[in-house]
PDB file of N, CA and C in Angstrom:
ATOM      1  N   UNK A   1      -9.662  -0.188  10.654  1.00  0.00           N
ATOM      2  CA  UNK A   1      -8.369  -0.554  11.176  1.00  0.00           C
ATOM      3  C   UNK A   1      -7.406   0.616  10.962  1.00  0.00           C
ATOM      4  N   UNK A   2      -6.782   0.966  11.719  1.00  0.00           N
ATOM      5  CA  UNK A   2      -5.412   2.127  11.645  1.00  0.00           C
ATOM      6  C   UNK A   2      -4.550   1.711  10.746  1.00  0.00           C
ATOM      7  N   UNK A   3      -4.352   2.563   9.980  1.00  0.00           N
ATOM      8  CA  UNK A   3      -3.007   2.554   8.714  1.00  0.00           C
ATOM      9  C   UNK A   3      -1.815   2.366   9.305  1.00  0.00           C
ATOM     10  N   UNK A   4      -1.303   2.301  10.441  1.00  0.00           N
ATOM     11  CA  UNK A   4      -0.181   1.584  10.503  1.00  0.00           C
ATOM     12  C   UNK A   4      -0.489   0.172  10.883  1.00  0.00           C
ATOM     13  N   UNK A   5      -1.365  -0.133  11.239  1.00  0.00           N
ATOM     14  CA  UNK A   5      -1.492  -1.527  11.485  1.00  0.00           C
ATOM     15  C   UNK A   5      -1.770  -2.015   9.615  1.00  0.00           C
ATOM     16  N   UNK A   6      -2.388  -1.812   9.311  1.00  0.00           N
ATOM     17  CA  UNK A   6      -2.538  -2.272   8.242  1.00  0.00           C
ATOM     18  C   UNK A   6      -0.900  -2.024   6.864  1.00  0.00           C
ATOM     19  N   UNK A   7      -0.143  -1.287   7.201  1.00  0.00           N
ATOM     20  CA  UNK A   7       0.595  -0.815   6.531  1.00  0.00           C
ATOM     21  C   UNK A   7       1.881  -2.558   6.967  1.00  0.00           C
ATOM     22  N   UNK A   8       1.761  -2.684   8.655  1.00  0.00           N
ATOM     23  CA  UNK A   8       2.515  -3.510   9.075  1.00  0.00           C
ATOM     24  C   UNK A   8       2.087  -5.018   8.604  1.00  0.00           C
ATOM     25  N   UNK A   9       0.353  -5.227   8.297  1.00  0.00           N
ATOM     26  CA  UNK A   9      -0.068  -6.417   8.238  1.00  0.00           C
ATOM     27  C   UNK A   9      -0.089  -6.644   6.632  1.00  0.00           C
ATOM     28  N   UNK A  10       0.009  -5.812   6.224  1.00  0.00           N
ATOM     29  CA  UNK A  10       0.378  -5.973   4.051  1.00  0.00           C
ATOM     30  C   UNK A  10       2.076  -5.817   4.256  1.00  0.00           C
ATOM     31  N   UNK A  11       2.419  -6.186   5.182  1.00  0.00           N
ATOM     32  CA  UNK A  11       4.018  -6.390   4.729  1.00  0.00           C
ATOM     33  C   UNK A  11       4.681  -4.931   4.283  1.00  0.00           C
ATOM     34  N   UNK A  12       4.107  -3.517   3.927  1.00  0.00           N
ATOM     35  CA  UNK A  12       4.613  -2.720   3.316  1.00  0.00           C
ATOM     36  C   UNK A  12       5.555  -1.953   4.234  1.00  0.00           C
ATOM     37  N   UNK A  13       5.431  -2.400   5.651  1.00  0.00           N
ATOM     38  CA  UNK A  13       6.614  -1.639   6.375  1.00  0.00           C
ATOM     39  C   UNK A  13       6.810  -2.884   7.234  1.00  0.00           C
ATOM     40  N   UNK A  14       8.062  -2.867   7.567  1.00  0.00           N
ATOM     41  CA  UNK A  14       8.935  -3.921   8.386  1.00  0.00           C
ATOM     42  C   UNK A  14       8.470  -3.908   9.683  1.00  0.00           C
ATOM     43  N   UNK A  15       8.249  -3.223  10.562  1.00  0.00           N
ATOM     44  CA  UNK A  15       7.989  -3.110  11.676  1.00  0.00           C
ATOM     45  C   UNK A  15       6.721  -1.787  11.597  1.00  0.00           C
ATOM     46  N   UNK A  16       6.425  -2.273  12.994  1.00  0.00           N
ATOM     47  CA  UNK A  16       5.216  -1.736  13.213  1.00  0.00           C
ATOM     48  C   UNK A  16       5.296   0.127  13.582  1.00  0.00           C
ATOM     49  N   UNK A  17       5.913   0.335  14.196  1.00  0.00           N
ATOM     50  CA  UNK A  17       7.061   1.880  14.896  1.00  0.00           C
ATOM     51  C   UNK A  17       7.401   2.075  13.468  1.00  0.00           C
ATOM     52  N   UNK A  18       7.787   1.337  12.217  1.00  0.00           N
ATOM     53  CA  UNK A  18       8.262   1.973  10.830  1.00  0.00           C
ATOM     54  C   UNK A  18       6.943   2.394  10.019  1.00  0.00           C
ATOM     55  N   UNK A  19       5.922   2.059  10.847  1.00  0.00           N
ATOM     56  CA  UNK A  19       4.750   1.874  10.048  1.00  0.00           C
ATOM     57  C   UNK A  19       4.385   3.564   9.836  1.00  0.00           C
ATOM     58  N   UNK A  20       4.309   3.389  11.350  1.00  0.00           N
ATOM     59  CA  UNK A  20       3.728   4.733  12.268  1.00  0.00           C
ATOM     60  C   UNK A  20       4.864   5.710  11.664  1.00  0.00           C
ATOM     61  N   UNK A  21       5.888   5.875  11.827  1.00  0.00           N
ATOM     62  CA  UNK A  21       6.417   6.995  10.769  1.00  0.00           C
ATOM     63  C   UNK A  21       5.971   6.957  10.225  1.00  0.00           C
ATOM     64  N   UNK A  22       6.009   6.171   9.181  1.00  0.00           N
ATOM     65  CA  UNK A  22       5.607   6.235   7.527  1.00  0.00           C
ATOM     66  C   UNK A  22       4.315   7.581   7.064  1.00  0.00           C
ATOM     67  N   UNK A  23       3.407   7.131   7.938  1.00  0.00           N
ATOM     68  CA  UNK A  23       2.321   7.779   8.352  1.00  0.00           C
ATOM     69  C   UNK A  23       1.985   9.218   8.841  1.00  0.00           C
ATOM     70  N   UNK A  24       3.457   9.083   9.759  1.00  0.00           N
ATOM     71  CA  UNK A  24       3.291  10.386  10.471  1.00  0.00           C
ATOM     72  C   UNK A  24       4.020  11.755   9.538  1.00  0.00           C
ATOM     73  N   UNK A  25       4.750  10.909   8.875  1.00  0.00           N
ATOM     74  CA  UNK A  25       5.765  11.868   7.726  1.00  0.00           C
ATOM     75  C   UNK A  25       4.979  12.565   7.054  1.00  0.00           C
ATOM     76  N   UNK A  26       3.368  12.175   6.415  1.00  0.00           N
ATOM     77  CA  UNK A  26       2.236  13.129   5.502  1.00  0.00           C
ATOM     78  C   UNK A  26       2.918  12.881   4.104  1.00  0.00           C
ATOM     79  N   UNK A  27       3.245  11.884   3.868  1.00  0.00           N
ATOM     80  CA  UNK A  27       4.006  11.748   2.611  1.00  0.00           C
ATOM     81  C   UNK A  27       2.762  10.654   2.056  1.00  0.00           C
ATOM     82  N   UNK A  28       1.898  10.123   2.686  1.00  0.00           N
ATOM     83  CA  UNK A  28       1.447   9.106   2.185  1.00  0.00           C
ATOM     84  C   UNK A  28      -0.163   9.679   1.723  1.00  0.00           C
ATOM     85  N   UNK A  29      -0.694   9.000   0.755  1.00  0.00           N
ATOM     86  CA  UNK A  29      -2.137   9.676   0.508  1.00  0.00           C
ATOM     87  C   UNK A  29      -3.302   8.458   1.148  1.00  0.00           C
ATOM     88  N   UNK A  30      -4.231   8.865   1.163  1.00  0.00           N
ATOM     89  CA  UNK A  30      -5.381   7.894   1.178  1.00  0.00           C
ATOM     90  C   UNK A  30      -6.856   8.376   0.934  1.00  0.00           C
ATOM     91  N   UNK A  31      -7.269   7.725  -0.256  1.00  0.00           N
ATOM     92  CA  UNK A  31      -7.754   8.140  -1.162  1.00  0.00           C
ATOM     93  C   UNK A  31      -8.073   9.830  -1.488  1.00  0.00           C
ATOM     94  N   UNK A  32      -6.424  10.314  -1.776  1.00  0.00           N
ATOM     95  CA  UNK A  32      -6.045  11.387  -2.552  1.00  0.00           C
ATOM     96  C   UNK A  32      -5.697  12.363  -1.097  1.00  0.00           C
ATOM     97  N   UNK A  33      -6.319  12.171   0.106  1.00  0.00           N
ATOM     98  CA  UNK A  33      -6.254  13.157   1.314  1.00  0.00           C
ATOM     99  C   UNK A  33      -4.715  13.010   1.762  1.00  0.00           C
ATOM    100  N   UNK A  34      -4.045  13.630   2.079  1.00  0.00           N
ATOM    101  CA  UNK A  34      -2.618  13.993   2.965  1.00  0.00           C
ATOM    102  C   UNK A  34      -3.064  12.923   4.334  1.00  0.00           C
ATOM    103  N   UNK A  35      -2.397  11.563   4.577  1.00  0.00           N
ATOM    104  CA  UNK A  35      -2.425  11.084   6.069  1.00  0.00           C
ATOM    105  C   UNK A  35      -0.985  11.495   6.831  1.00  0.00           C
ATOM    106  N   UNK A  36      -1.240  12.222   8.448  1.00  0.00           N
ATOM    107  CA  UNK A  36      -0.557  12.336   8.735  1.00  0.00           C
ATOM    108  C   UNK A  36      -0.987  11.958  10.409  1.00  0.00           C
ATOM    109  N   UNK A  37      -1.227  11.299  10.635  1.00  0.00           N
ATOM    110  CA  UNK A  37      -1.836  10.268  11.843  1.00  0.00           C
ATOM    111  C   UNK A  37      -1.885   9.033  11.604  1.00  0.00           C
ATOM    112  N   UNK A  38      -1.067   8.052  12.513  1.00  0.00           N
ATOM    113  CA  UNK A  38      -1.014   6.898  12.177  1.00  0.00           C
ATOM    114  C   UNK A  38      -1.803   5.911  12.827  1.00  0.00           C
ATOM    115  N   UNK A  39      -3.107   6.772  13.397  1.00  0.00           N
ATOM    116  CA  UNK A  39      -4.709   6.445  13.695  1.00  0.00           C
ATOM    117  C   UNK A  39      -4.868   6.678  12.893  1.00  0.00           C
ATOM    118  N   UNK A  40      -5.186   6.764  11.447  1.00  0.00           N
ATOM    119  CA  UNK A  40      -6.150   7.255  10.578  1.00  0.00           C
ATOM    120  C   UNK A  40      -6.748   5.994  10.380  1.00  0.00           C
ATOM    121  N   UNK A  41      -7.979   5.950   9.800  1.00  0.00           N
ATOM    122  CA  UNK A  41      -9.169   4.469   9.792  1.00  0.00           C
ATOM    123  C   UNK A  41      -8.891   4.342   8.462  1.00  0.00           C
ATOM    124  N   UNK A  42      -8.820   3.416   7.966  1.00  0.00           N
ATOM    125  CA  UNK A  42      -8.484   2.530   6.897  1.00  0.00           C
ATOM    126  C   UNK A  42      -9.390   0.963   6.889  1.00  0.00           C
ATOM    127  N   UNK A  43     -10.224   1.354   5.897  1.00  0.00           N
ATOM    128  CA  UNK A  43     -11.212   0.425   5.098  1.00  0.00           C
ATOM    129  C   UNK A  43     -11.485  -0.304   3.741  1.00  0.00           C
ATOM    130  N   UNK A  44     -11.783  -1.403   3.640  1.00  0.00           N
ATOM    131  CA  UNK A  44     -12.323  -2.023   2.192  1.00  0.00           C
ATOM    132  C   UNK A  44     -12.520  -1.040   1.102  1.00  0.00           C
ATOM    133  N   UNK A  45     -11.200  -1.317  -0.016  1.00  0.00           N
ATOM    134  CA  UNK A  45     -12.278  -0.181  -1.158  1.00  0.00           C
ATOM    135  C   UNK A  45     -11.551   1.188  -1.205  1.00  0.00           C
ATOM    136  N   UNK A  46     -10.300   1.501   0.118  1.00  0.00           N
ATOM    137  CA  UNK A  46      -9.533   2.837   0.207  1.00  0.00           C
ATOM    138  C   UNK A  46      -8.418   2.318  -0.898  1.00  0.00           C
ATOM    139  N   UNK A  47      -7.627   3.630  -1.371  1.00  0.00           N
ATOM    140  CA  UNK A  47      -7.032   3.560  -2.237  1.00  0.00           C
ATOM    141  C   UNK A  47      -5.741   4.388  -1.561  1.00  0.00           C
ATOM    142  N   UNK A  48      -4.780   3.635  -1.509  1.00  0.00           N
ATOM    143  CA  UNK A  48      -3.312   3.873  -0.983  1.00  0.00           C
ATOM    144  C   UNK A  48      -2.693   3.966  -2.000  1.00  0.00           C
ATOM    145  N   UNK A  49      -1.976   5.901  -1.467  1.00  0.00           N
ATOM    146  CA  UNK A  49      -0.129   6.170  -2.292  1.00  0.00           C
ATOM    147  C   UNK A  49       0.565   6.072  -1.236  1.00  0.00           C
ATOM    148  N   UNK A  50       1.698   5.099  -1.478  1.00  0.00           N
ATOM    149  CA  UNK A  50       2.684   5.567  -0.900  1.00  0.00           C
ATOM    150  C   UNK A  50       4.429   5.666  -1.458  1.00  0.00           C
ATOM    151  N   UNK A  51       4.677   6.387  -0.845  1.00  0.00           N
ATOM    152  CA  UNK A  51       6.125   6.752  -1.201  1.00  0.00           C
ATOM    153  C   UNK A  51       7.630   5.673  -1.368  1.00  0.00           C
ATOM    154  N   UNK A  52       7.900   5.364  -2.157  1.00  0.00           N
ATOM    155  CA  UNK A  52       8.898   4.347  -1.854  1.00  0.00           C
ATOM    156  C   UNK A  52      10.226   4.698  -2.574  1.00  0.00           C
ATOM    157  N   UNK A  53      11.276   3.603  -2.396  1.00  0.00           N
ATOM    158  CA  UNK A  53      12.646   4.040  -2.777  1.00  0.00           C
ATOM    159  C   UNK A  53      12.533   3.498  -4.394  1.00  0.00           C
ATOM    160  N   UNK A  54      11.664   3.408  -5.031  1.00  0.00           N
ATOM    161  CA  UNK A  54      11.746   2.983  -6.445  1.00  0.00           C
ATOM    162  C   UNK A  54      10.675   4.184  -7.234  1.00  0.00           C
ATOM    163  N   UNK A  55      10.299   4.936  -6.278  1.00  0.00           N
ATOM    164  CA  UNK A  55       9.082   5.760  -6.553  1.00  0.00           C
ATOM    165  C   UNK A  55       7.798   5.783  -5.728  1.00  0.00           C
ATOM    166  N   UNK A  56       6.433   5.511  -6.667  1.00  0.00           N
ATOM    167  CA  UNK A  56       5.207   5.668  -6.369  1.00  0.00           C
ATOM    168  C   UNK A  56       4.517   4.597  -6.352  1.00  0.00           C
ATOM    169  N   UNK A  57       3.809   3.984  -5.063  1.00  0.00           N
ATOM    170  CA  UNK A  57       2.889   2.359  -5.107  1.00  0.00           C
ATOM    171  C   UNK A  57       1.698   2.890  -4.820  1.00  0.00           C
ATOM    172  N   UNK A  58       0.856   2.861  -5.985  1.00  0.00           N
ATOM    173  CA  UNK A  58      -0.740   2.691  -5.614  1.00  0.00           C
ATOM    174  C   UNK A  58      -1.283   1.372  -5.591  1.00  0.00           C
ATOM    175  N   UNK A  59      -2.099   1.133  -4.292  1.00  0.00           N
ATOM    176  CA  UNK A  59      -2.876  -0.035  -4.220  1.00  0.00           C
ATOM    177  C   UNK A  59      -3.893   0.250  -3.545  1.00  0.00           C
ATOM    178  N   UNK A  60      -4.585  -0.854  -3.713  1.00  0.00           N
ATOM    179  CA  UNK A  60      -6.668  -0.615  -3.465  1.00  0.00           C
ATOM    180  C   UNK A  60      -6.721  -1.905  -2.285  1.00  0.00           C
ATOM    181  N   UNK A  61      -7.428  -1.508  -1.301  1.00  0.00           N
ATOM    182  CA  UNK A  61      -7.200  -2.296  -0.385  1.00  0.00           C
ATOM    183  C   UNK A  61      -8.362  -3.445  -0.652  1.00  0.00           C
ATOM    184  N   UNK A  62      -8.288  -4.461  -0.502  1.00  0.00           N
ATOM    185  CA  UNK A  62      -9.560  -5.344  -1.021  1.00  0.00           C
ATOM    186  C   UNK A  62      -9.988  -5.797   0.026  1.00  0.00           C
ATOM    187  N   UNK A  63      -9.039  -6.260   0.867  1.00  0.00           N
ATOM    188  CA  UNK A  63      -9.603  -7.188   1.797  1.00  0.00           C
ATOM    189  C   UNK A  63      -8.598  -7.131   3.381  1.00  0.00           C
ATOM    190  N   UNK A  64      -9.180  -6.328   4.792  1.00  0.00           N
ATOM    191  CA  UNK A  64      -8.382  -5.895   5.346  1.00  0.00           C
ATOM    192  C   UNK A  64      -7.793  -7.168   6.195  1.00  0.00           C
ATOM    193  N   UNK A  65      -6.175  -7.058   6.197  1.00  0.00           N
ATOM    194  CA  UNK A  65      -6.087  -8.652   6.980  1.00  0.00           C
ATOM    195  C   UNK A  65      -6.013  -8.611   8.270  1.00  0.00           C
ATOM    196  N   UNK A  66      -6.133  -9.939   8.609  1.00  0.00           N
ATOM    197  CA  UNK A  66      -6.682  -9.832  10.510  1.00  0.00           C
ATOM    198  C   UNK A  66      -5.316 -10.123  10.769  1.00  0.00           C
ATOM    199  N   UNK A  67      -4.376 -10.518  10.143  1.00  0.00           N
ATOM    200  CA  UNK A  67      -3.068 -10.441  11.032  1.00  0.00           C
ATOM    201  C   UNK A  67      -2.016 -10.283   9.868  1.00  0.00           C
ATOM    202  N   UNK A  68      -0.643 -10.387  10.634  1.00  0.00           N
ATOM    203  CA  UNK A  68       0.331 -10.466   9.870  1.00  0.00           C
ATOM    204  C   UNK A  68       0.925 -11.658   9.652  1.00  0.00           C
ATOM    205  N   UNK A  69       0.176 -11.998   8.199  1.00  0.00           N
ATOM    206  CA  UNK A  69       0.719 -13.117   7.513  1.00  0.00           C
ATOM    207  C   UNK A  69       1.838 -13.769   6.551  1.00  0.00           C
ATOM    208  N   UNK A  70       1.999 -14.519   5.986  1.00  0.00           N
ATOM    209  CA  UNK A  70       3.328 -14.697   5.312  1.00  0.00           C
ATOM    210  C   UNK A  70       2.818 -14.017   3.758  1.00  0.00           C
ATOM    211  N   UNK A  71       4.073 -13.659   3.229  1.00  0.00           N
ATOM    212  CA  UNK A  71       3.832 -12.443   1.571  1.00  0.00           C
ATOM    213  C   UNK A  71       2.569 -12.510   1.146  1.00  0.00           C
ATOM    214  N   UNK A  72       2.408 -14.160   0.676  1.00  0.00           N
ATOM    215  CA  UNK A  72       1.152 -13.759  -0.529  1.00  0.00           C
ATOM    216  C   UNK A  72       0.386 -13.972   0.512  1.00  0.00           C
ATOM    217  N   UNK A  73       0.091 -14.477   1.757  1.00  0.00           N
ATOM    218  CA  UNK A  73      -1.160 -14.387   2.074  1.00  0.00           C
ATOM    219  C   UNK A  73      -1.134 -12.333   2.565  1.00  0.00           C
ATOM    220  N   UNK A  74      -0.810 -11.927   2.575  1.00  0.00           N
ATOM    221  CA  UNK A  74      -0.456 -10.031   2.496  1.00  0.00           C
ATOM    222  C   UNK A  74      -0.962  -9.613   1.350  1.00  0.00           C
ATOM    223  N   UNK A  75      -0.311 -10.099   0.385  1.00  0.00           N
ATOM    224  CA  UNK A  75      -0.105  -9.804  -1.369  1.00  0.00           C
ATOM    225  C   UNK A  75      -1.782  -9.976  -1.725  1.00  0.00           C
ATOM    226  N   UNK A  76      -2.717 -10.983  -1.293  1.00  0.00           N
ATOM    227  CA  UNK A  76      -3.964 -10.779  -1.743  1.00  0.00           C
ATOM    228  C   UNK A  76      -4.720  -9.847  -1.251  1.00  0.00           C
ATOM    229  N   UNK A  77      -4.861  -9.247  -0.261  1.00  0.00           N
ATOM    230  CA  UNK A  77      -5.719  -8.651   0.798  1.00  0.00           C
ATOM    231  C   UNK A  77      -5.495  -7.399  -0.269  1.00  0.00           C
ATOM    232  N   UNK A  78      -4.381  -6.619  -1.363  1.00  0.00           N
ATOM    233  CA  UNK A  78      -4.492  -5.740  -1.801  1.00  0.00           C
ATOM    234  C   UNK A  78      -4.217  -5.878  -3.078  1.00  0.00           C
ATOM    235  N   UNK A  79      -4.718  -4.668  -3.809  1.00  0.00           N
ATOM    236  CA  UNK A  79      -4.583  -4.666  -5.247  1.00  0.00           C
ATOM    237  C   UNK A  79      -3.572  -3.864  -5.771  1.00  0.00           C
ATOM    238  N   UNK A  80      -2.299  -3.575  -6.663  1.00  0.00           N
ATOM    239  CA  UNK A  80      -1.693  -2.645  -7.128  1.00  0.00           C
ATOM    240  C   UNK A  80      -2.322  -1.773  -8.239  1.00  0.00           C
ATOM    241  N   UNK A  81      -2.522  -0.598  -8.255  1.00  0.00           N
ATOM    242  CA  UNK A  81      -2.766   0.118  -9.114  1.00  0.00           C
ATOM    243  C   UNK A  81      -2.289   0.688 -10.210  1.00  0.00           C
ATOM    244  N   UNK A  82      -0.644   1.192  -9.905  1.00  0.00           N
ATOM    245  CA  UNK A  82      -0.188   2.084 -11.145  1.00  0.00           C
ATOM    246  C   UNK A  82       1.035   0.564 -11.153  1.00  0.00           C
ATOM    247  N   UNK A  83       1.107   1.022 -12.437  1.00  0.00           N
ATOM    248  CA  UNK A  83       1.635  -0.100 -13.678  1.00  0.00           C
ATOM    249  C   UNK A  83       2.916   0.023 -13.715  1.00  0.00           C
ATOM    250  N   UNK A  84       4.094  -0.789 -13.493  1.00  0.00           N
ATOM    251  CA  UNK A  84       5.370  -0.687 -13.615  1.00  0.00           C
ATOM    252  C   UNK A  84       6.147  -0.793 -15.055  1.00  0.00           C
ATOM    253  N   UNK A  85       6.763   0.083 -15.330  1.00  0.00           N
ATOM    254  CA  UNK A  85       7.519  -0.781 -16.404  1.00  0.00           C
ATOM    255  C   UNK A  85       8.549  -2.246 -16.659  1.00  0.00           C
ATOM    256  N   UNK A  86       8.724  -2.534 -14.749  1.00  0.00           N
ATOM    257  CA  UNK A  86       9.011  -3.777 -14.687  1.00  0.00           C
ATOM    258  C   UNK A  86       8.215  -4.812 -14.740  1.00  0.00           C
ATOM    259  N   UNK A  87       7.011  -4.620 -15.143  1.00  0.00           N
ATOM    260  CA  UNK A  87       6.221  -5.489 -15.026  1.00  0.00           C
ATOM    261  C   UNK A  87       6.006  -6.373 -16.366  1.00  0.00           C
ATOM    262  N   UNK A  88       6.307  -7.612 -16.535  1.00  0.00           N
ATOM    263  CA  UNK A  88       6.202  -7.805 -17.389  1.00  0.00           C
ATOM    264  C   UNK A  88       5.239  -7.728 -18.863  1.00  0.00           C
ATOM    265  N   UNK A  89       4.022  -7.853 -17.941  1.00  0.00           N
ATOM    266  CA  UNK A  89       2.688  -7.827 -19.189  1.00  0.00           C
ATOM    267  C   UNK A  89       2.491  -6.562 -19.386  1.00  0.00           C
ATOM    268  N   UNK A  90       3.010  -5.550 -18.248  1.00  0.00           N
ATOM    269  CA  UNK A  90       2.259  -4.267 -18.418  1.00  0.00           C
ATOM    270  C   UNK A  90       3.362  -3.886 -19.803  1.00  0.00           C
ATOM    271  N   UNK A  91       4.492  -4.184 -19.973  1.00  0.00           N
ATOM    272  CA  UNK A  91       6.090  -4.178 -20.666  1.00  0.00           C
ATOM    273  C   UNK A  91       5.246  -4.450 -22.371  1.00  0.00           C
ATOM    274  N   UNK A  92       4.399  -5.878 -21.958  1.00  0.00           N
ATOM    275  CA  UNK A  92       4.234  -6.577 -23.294  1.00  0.00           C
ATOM    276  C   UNK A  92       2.888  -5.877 -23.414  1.00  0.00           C
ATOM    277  N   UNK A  93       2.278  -5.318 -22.582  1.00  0.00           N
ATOM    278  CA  UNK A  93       0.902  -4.137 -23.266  1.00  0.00           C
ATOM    279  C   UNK A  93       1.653  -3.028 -24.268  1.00  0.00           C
ATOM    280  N   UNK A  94       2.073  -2.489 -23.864  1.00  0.00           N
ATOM    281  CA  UNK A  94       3.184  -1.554 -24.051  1.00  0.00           C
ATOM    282  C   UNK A  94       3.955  -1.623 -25.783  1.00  0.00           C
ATOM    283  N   UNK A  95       4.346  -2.590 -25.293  1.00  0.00           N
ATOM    284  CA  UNK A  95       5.083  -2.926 -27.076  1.00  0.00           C
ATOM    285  C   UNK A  95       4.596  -3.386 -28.001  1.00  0.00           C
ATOM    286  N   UNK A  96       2.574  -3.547 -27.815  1.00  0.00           N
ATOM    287  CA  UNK A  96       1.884  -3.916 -28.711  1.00  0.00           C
ATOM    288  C   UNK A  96       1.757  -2.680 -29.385  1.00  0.00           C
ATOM    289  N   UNK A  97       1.487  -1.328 -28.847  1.00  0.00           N
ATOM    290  CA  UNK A  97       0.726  -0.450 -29.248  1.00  0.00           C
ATOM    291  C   UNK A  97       1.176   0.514 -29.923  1.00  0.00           C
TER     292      UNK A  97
END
């Protein structure tokens, strides 16, 4: 599936044309390579950076969705990778150690 479709169907860009920037900017990684085509093929198991206004979102794609669904049905299809300090447990890992 093309990374902007998939970028539009995980909810991570508002529109579909916001997707395709996103993409076309080369700001985004997939698994570690520079994407700067918003054809690029995107599969089960790829590992997405992308750039955001709070920083850096890594997530692992688990499961690619066939459409654009409401949040959490979005929210499962992927995994987050790097650990927030807003996060709560990652907060309470943190202040064990």
């Amino acid at each position: 599936m093309r990374i902007d479709k998939v970028l539009w169907f995980l909810r991570l860009a508002r529109t579909r044309v916001i997707a395709q920037a996103m993409a076309e900017e080369g700001h985004m990684r997939l698994n570690g390579r520079r994407v700067d085509r918003a054809h690029q093929k995107v599969v089960t198991g790829d590992v997405l950076t992308l750039p955001t206004a709070g920083g850096v979102r890594v997530i692992e794609i688990l499961v690619l969705p066939a459409r654009r669904g409401p949040a959490p049905e979005a929210q499962s299809c992927y995994r987050v990778l790097d650990v927030r300090a807003d996060d709560p447990i990652a907060a309470a890992i943190r202040n064990d150690a």
